[in-house]
N, C-alpha and C. Protein backbone atom coordinates (compact mmCIF):
# COMPACT_ATOMS: atom_id res chain seq x y z
N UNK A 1 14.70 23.42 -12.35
CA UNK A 1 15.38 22.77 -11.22
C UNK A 1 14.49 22.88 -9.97
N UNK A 2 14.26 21.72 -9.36
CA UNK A 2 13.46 21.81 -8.11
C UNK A 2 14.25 22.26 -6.99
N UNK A 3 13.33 23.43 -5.90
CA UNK A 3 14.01 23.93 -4.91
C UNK A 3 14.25 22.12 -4.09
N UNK A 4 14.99 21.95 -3.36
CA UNK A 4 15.74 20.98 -2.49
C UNK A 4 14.48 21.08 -0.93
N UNK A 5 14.13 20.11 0.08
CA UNK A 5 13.11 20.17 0.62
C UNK A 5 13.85 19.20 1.44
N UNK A 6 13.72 19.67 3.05
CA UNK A 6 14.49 18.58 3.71
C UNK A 6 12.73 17.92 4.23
N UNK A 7 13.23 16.78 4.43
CA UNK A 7 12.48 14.73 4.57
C UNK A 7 12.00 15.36 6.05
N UNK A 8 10.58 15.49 6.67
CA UNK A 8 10.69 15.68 8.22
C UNK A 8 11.17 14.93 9.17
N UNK A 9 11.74 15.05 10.27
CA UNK A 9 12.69 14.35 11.08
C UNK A 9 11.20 13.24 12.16
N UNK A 10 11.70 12.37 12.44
CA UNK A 10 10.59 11.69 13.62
C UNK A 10 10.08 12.78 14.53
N UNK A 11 11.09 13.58 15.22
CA UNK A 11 10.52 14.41 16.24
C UNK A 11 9.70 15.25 15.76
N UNK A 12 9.65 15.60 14.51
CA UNK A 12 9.33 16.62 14.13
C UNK A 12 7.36 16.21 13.83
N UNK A 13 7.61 14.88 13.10
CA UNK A 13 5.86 14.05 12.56
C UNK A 13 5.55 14.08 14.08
N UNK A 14 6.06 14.27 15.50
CA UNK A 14 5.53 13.25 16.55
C UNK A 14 4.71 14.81 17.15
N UNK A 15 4.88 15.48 17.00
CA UNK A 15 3.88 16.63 17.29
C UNK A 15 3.03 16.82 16.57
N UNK A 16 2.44 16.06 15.60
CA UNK A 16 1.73 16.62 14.32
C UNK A 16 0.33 15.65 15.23
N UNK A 17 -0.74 16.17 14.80
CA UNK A 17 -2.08 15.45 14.80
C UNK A 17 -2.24 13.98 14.52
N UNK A 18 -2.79 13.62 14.39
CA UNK A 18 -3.02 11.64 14.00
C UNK A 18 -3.79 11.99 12.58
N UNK A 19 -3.01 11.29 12.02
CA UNK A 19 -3.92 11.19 10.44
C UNK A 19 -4.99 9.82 10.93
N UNK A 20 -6.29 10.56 9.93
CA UNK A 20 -7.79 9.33 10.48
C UNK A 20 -7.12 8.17 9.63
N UNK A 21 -7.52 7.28 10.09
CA UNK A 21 -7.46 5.93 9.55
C UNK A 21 -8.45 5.34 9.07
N UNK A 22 -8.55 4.74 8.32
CA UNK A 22 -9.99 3.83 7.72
C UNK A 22 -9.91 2.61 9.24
N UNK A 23 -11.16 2.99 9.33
CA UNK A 23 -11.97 1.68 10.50
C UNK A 23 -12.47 0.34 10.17
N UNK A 24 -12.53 -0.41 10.63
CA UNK A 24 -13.17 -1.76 10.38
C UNK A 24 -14.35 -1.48 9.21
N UNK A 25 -14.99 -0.59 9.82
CA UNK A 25 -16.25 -0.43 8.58
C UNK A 25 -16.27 -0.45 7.43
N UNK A 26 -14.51 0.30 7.28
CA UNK A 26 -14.46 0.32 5.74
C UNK A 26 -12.98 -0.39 5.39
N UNK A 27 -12.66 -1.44 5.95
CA UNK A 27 -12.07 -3.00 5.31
C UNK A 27 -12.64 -3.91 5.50
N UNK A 28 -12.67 -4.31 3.99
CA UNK A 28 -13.17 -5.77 3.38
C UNK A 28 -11.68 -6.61 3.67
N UNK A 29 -12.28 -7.68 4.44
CA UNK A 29 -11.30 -9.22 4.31
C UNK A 29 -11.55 -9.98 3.08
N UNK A 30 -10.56 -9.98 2.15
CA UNK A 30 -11.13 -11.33 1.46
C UNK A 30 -10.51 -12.49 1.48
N UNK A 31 -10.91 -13.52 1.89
CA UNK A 31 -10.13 -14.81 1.38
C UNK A 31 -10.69 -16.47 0.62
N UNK A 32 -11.79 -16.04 -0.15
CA UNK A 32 -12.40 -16.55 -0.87
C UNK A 32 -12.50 -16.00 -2.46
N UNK A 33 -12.14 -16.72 -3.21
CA UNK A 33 -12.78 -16.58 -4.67
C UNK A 33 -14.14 -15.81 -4.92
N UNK A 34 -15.19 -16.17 -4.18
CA UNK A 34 -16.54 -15.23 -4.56
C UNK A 34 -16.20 -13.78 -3.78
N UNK A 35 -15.28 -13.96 -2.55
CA UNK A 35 -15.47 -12.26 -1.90
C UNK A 35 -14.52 -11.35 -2.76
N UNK A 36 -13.57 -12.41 -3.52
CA UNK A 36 -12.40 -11.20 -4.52
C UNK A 36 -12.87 -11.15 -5.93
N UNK A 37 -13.95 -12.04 -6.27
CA UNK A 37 -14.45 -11.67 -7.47
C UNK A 37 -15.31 -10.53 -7.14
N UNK A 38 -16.01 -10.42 -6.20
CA UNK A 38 -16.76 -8.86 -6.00
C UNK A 38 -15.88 -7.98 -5.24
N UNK A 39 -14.89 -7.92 -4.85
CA UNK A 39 -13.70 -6.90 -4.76
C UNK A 39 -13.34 -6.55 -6.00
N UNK A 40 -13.08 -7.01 -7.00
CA UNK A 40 -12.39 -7.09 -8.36
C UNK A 40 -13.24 -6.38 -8.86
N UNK A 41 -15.02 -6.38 -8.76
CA UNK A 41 -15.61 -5.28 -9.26
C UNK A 41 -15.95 -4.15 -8.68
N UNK A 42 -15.64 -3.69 -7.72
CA UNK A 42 -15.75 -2.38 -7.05
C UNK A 42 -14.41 -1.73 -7.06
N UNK A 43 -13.29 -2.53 -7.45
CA UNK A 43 -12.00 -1.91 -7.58
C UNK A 43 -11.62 -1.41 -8.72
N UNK A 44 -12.85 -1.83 -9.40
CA UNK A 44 -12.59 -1.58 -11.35
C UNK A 44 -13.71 -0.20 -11.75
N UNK A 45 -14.37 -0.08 -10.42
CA UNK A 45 -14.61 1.16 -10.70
C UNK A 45 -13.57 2.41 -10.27
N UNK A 46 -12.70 2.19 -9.85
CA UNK A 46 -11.33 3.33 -9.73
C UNK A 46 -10.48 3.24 -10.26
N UNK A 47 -9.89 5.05 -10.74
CA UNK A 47 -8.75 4.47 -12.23
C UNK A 47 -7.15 4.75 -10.93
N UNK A 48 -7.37 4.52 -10.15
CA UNK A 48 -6.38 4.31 -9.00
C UNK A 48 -6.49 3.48 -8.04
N UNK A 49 -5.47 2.81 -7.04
CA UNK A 49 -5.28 2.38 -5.81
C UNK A 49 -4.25 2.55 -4.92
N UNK A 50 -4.60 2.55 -3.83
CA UNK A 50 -3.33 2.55 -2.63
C UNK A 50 -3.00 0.85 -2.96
N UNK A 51 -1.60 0.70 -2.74
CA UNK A 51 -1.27 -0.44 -3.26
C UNK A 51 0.29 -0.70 -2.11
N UNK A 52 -0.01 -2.54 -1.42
CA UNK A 52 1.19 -3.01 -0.24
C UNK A 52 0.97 -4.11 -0.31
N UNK A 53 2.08 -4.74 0.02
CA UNK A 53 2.18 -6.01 0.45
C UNK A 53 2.55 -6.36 1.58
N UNK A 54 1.87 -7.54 2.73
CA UNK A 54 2.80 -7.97 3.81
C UNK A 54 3.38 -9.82 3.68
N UNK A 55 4.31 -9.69 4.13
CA UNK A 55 4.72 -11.12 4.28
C UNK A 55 5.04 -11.25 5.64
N UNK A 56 5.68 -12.80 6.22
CA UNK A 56 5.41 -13.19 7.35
C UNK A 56 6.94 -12.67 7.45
N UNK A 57 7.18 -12.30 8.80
CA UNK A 57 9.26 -11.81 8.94
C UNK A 57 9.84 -13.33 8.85
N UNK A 58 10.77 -13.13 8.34
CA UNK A 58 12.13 -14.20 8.69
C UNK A 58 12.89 -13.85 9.60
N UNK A 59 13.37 -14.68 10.20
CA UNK A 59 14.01 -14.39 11.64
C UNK A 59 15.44 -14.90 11.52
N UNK A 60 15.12 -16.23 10.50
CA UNK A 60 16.91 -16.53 11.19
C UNK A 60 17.63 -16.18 9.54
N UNK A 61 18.94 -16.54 9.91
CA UNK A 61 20.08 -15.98 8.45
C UNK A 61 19.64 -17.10 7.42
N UNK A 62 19.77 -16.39 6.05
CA UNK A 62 19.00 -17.78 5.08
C UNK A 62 17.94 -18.26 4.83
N UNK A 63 17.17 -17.62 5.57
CA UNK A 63 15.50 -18.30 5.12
C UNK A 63 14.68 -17.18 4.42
N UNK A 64 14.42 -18.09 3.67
CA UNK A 64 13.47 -16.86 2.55
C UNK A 64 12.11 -16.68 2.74
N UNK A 65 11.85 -15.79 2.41
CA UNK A 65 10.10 -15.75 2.39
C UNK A 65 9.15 -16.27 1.49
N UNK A 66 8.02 -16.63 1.66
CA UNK A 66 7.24 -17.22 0.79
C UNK A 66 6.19 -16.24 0.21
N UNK A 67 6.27 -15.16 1.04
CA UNK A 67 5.54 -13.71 0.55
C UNK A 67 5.23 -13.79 -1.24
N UNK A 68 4.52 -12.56 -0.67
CA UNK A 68 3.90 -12.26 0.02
C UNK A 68 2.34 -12.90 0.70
N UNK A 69 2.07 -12.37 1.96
CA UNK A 69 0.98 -13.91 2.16
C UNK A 69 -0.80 -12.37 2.13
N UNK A 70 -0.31 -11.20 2.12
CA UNK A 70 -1.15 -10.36 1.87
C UNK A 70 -1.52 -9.42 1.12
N UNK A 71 -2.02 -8.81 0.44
CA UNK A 71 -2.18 -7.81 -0.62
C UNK A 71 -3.21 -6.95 0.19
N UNK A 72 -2.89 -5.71 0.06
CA UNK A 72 -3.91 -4.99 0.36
C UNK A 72 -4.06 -3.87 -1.29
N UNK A 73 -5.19 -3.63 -1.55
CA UNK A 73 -5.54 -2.70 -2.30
C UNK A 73 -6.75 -1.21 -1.74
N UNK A 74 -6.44 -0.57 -1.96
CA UNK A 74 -7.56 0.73 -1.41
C UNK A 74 -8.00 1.58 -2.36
N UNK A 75 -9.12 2.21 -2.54
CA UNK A 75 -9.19 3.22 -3.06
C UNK A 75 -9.83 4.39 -2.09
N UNK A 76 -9.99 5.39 -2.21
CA UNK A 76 -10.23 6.89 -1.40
C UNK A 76 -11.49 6.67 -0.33
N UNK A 77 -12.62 5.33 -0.21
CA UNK A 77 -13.20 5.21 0.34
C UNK A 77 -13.13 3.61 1.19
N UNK A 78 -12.50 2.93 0.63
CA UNK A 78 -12.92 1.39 1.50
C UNK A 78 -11.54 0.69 0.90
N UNK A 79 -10.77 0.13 1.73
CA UNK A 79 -9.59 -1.15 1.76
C UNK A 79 -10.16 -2.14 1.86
N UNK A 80 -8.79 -3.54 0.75
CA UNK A 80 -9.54 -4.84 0.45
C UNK A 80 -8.26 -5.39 0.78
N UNK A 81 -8.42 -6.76 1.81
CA UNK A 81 -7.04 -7.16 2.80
C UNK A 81 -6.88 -8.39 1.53
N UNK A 82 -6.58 -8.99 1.05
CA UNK A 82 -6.64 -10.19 0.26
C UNK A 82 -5.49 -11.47 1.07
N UNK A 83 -6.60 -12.27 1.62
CA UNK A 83 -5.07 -13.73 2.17
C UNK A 83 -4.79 -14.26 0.38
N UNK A 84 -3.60 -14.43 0.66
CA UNK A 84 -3.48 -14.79 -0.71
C UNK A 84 -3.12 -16.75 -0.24
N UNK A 85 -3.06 -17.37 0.89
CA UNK A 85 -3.10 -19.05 1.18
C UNK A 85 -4.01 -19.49 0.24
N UNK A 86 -5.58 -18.99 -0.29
CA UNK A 86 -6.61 -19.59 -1.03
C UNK A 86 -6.28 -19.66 -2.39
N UNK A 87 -6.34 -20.46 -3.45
CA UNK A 87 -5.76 -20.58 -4.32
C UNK A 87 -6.91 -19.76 -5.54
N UNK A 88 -8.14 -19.65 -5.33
CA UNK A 88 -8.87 -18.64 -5.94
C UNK A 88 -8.72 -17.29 -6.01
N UNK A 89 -8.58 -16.97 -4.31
CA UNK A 89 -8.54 -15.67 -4.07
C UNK A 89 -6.93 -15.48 -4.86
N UNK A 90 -6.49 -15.84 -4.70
CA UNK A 90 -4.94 -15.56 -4.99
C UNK A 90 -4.88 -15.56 -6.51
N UNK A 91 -5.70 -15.96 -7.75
CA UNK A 91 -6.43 -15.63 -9.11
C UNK A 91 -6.16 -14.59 -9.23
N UNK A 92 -7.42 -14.43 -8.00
CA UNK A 92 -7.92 -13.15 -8.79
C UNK A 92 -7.07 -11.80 -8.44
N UNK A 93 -6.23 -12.01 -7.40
CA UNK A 93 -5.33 -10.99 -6.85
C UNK A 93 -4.61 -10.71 -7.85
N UNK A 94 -3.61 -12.09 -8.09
CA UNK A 94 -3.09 -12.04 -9.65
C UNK A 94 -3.59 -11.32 -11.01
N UNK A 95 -4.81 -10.96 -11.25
CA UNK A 95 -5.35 -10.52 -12.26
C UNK A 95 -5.63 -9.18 -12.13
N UNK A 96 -6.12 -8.98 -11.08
CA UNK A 96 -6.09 -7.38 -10.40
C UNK A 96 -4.81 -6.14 -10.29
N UNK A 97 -3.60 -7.48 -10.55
CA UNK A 97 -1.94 -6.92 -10.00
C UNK A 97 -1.79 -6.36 -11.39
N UNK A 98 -2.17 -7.10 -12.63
CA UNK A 98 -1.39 -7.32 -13.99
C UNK A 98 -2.78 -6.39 -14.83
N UNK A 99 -3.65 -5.58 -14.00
CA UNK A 99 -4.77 -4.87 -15.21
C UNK A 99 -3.83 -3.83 -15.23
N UNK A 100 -3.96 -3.48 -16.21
CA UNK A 100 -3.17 -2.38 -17.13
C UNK A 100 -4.28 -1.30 -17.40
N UNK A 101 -4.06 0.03 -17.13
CA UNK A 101 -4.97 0.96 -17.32
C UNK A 101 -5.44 1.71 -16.01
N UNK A 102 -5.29 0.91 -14.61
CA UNK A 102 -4.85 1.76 -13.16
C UNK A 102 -3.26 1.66 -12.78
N UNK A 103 -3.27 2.93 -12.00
CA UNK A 103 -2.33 2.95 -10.88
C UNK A 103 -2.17 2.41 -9.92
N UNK A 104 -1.35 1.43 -9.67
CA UNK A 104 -1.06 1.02 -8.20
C UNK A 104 0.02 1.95 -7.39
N UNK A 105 -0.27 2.63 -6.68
CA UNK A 105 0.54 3.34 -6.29
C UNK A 105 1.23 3.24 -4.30
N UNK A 106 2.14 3.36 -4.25
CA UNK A 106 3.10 2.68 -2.77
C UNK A 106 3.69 3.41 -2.54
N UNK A 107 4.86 2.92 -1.79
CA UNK A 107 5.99 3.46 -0.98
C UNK A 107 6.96 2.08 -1.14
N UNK A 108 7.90 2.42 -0.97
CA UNK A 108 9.41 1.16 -1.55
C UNK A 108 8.46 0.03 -1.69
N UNK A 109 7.98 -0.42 -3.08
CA UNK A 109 7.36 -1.27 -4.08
C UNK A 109 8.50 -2.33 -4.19
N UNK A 110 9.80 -1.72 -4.38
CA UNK A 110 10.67 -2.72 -5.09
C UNK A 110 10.52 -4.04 -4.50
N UNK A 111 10.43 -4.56 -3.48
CA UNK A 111 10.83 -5.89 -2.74
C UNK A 111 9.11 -6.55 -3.07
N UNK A 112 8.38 -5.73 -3.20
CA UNK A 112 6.87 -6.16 -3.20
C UNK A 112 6.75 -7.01 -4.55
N UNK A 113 7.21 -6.23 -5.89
CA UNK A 113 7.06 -6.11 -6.90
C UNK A 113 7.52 -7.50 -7.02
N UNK A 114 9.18 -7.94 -6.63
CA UNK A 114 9.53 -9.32 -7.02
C UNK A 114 8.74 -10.45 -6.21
N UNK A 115 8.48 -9.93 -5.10
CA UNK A 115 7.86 -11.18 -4.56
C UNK A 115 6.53 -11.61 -5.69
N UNK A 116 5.88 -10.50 -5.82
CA UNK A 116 5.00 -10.85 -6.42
C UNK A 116 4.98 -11.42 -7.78
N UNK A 117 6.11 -11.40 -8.45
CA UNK A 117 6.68 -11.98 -9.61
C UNK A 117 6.56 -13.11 -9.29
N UNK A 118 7.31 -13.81 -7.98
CA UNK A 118 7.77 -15.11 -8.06
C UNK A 118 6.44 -15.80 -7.40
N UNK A 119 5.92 -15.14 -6.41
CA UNK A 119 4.80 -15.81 -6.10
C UNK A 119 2.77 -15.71 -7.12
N UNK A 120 2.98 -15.20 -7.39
CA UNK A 120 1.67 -14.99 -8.22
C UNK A 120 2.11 -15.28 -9.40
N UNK A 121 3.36 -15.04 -10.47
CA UNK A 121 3.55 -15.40 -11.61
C UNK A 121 3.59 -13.89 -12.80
N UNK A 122 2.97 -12.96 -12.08
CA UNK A 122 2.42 -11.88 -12.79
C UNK A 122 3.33 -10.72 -12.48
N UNK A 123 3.53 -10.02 -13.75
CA UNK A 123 4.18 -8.93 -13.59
C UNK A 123 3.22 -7.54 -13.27
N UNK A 124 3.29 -7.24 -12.23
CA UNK A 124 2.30 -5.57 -11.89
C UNK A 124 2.46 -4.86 -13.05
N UNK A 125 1.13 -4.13 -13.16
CA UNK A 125 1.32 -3.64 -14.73
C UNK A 125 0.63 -2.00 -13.09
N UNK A 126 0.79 -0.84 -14.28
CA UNK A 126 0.74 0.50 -13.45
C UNK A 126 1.27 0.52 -12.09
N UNK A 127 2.63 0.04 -11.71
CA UNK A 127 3.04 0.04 -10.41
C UNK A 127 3.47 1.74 -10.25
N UNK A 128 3.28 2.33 -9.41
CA UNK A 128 3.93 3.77 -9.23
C UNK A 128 4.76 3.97 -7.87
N UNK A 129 5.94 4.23 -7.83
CA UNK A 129 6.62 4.19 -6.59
C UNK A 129 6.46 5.98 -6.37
N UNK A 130 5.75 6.05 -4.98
CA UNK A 130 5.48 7.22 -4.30
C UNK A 130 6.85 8.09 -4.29
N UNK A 131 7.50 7.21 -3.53
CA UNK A 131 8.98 8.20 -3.01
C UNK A 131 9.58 8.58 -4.31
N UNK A 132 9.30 8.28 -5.64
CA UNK A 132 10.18 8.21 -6.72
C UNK A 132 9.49 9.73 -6.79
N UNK A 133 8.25 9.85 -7.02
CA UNK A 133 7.46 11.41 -7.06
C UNK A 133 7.96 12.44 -6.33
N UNK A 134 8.48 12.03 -4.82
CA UNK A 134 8.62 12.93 -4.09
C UNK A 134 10.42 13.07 -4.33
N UNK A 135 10.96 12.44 -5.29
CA UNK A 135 12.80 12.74 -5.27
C UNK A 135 12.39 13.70 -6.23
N UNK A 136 11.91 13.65 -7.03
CA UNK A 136 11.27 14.52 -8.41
C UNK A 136 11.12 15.74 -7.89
N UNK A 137 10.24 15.83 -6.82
CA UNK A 137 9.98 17.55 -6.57
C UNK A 137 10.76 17.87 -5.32
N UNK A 138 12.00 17.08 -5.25
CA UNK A 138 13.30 18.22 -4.77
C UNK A 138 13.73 17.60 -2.92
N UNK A 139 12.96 16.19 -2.92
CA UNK A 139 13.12 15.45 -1.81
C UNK A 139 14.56 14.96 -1.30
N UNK A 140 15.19 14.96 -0.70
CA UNK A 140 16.79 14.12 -0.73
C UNK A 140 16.48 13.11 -0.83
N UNK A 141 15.98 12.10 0.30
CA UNK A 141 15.50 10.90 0.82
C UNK A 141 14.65 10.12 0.56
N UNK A 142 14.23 8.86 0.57
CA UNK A 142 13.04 8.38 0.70
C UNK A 142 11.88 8.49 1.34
N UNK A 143 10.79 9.35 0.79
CA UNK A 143 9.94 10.02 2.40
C UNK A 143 9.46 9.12 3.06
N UNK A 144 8.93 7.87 2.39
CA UNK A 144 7.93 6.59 3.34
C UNK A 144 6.68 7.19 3.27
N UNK A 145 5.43 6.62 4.00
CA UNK A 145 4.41 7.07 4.37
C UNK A 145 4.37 7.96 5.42
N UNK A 146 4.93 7.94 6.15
CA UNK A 146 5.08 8.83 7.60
C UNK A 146 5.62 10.17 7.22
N UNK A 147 6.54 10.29 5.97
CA UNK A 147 6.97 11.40 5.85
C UNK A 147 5.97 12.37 4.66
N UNK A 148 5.46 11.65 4.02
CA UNK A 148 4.36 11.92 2.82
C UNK A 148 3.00 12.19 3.41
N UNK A 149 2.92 12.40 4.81
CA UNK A 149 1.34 12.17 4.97
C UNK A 149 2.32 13.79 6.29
N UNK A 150 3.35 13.68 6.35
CA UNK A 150 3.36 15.15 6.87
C UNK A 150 3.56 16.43 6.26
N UNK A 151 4.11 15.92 5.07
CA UNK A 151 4.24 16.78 4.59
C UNK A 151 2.90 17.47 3.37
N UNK A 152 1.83 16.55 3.65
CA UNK A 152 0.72 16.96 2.21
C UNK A 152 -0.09 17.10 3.41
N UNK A 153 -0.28 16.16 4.51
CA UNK A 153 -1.71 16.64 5.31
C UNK A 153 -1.10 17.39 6.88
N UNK A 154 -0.02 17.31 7.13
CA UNK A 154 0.38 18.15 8.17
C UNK A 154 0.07 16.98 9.48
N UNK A 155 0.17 16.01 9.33
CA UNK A 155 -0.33 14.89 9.86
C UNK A 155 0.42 13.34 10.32
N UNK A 156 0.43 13.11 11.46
CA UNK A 156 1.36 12.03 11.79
C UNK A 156 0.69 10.24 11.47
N UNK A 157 1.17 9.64 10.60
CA UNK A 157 0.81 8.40 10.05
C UNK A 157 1.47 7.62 11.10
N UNK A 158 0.27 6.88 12.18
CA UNK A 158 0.32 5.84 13.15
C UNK A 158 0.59 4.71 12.77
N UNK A 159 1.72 3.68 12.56
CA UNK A 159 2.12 2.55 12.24
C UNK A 159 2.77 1.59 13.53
N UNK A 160 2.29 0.58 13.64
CA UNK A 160 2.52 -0.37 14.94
C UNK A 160 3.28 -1.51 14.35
N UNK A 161 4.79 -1.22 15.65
CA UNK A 161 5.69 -2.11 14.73
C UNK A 161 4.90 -3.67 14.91
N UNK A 162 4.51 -3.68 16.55
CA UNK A 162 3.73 -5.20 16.69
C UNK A 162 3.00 -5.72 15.32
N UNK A 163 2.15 -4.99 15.18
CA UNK A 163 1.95 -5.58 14.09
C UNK A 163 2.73 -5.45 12.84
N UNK A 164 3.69 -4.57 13.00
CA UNK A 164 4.52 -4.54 11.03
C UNK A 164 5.21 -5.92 11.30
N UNK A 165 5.42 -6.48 12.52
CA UNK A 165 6.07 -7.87 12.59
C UNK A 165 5.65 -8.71 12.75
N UNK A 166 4.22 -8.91 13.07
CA UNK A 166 3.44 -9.86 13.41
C UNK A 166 3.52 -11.08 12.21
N UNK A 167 2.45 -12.62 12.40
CA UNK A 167 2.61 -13.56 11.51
C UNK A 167 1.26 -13.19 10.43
N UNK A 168 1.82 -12.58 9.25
CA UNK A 168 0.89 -12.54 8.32
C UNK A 168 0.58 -13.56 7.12
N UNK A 169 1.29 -14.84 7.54
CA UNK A 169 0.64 -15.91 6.95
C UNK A 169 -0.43 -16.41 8.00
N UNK A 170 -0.59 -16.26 8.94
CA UNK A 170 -1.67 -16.51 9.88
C UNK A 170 -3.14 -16.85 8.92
N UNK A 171 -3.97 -17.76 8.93
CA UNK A 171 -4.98 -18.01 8.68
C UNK A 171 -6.40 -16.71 9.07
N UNK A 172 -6.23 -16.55 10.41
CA UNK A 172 -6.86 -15.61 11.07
C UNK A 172 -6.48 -14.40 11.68
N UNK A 173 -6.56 -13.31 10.59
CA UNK A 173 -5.92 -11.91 11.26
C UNK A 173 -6.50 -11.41 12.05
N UNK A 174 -5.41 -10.52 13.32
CA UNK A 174 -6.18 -9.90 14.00
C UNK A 174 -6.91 -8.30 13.37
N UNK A 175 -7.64 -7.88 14.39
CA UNK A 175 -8.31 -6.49 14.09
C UNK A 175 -6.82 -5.55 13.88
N UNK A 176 -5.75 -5.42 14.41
CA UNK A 176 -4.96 -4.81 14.45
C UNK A 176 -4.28 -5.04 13.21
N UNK A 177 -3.66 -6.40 12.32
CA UNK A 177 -3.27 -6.26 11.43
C UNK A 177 -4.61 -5.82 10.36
N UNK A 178 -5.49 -6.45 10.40
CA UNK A 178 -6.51 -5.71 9.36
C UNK A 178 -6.13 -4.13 9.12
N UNK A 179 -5.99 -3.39 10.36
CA UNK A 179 -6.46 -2.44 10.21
C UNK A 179 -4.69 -1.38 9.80
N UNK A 180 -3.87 -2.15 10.54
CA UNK A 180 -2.39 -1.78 9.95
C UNK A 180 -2.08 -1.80 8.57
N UNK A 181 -2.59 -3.00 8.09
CA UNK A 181 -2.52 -3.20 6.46
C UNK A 181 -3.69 -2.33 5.86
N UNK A 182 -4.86 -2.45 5.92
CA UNK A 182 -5.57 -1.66 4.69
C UNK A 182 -4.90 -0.04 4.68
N UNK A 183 -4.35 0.57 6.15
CA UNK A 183 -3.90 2.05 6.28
C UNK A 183 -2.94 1.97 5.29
N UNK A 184 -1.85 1.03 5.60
CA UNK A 184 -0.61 1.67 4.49
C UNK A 184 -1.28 1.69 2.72
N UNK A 185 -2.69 0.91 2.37
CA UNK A 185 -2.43 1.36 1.02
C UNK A 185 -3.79 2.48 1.03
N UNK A 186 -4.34 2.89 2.07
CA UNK A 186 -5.38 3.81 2.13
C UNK A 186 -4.01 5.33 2.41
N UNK A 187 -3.06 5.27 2.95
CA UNK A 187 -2.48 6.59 3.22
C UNK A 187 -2.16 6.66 1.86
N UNK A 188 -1.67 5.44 1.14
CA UNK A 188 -0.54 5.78 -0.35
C UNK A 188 -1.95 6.33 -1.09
N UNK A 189 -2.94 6.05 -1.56
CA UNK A 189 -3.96 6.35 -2.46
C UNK A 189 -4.08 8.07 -1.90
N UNK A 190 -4.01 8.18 -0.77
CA UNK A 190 -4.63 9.83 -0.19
C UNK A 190 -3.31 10.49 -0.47
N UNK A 191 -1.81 9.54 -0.39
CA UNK A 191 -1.18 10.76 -1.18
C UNK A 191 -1.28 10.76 -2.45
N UNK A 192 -1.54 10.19 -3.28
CA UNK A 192 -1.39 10.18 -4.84
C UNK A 192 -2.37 11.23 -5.34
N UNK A 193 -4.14 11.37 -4.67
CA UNK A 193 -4.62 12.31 -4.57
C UNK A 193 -4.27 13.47 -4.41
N UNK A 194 -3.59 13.66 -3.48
CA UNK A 194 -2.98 15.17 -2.87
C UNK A 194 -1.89 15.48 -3.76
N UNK A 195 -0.98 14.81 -4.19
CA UNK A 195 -0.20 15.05 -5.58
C UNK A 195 -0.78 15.49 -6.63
N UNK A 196 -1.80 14.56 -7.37
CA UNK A 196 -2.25 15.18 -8.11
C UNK A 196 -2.82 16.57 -8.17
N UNK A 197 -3.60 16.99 -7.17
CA UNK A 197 -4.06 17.91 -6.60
C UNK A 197 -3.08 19.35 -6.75
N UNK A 198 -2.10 18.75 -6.20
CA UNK A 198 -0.87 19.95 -6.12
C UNK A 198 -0.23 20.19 -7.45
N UNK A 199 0.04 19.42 -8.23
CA UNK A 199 0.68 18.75 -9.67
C UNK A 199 -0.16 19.94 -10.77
N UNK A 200 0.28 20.69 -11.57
CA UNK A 200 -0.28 20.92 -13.23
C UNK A 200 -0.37 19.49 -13.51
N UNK A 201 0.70 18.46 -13.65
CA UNK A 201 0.95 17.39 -14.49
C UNK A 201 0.48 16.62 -13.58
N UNK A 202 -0.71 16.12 -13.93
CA UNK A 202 -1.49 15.06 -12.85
C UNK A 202 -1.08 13.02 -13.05
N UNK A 203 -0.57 13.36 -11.81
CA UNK A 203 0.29 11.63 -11.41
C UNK A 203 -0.76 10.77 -11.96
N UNK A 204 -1.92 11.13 -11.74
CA UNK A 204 -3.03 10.39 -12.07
C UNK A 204 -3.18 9.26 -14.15
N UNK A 205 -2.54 10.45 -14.68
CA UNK A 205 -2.89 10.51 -15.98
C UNK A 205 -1.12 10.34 -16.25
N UNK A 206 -0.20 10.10 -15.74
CA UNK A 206 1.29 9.90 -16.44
C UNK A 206 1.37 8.48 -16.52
């Protein structure tokens, strides 16, 4: 039976240090067929990824999304933003979603997962929902990223709502969403690490 572990409170992450963020240097934009066919091979050298989706918000009652219009994938050194508008790039995203044999690993996947059903066609093969790990070892709640990055690195995960709302079907992202999106699947990959890490039974290999 796992001891019970209370979820840290906001006030509590807002004293904590700034967790580093991956910089421009190390996100790749892709939105071409040739830049995600050579994403597709530097991502196939890791048997993991930080793994998110963004779509554009809906605002009024009834309107659905066409999401997702972004994919981000990461592994422990460099994030890959993918526009998925290009009908190549959006291939190969598709093919990257459905390899079987890595981890995609997140934070609340569920809404990601169908979009990506209906829009790419492909069912995610190794999807891993983060928070599902952390109910396992005695969590109440859903931790999120903010709560998973205080509790493994002692560390406050910087997220800007401007941009969590911004238009991510946009043709041309700004530096700010670049850099909002590659973090959420660069924090999920650094916790899956640190799990494993902590784990006998490595998340890595289940």
């Amino acid at each position: 039976m796992h001891t019970r572990h209370p979820t840290p409170d906001k006030d509590a992450i807002a004293l904590l240090p700034p967790f580093e963020r991956l910089g421009l240097d190390r996100i790749t934009l892709i939105h071409t067929a040739a830049q995600a066919a050579d994403a597709y091979d530097e991502l196939l050298q890791a048997k993991a990824w930080g793994f998110d989706t963004e779509s554009k918000p809906t605002f009024k009652v009834g309107e659905q999304s066409d999401g997702p219009h972004i994919l981000q994938l990461s592994t422990t050194a460099r994030a890959w933003v993918f526009q998925l508008h290009e009908p190549g790039c959006r291939a190969v995203a598709a093919e990257l979603l459905a390899l079987g044999g890595i981890v995609k690993a997140g934070f609340g996947l569920g809404d990601d997962r169908k979009r990506i059903i209906h829009k790419l066609g492909v069912e995610p093969a190794g999807i891993m929902e983060l928070n599902t790990i952390f109910r396992e070892r005695g969590y109440r709640k859903d931790m999120g990223v903010k709560g998973a990055v205080a509790v493994l690195f002692n560390q406050r995960f910087l997220k800007s709502k401007k941009a969590a709302t911004s238009n991510w079907a946009n043709e041309r992202l700004t530096e700010a969403q670049l850099v909002y999106a590659a973090n959420d699947a660069y924090a999920a990959i650094r916790v899956l690490e640190a799990l494993s890490r902590l784990d006998p039974v490595d998340p890595l290999t289940t």
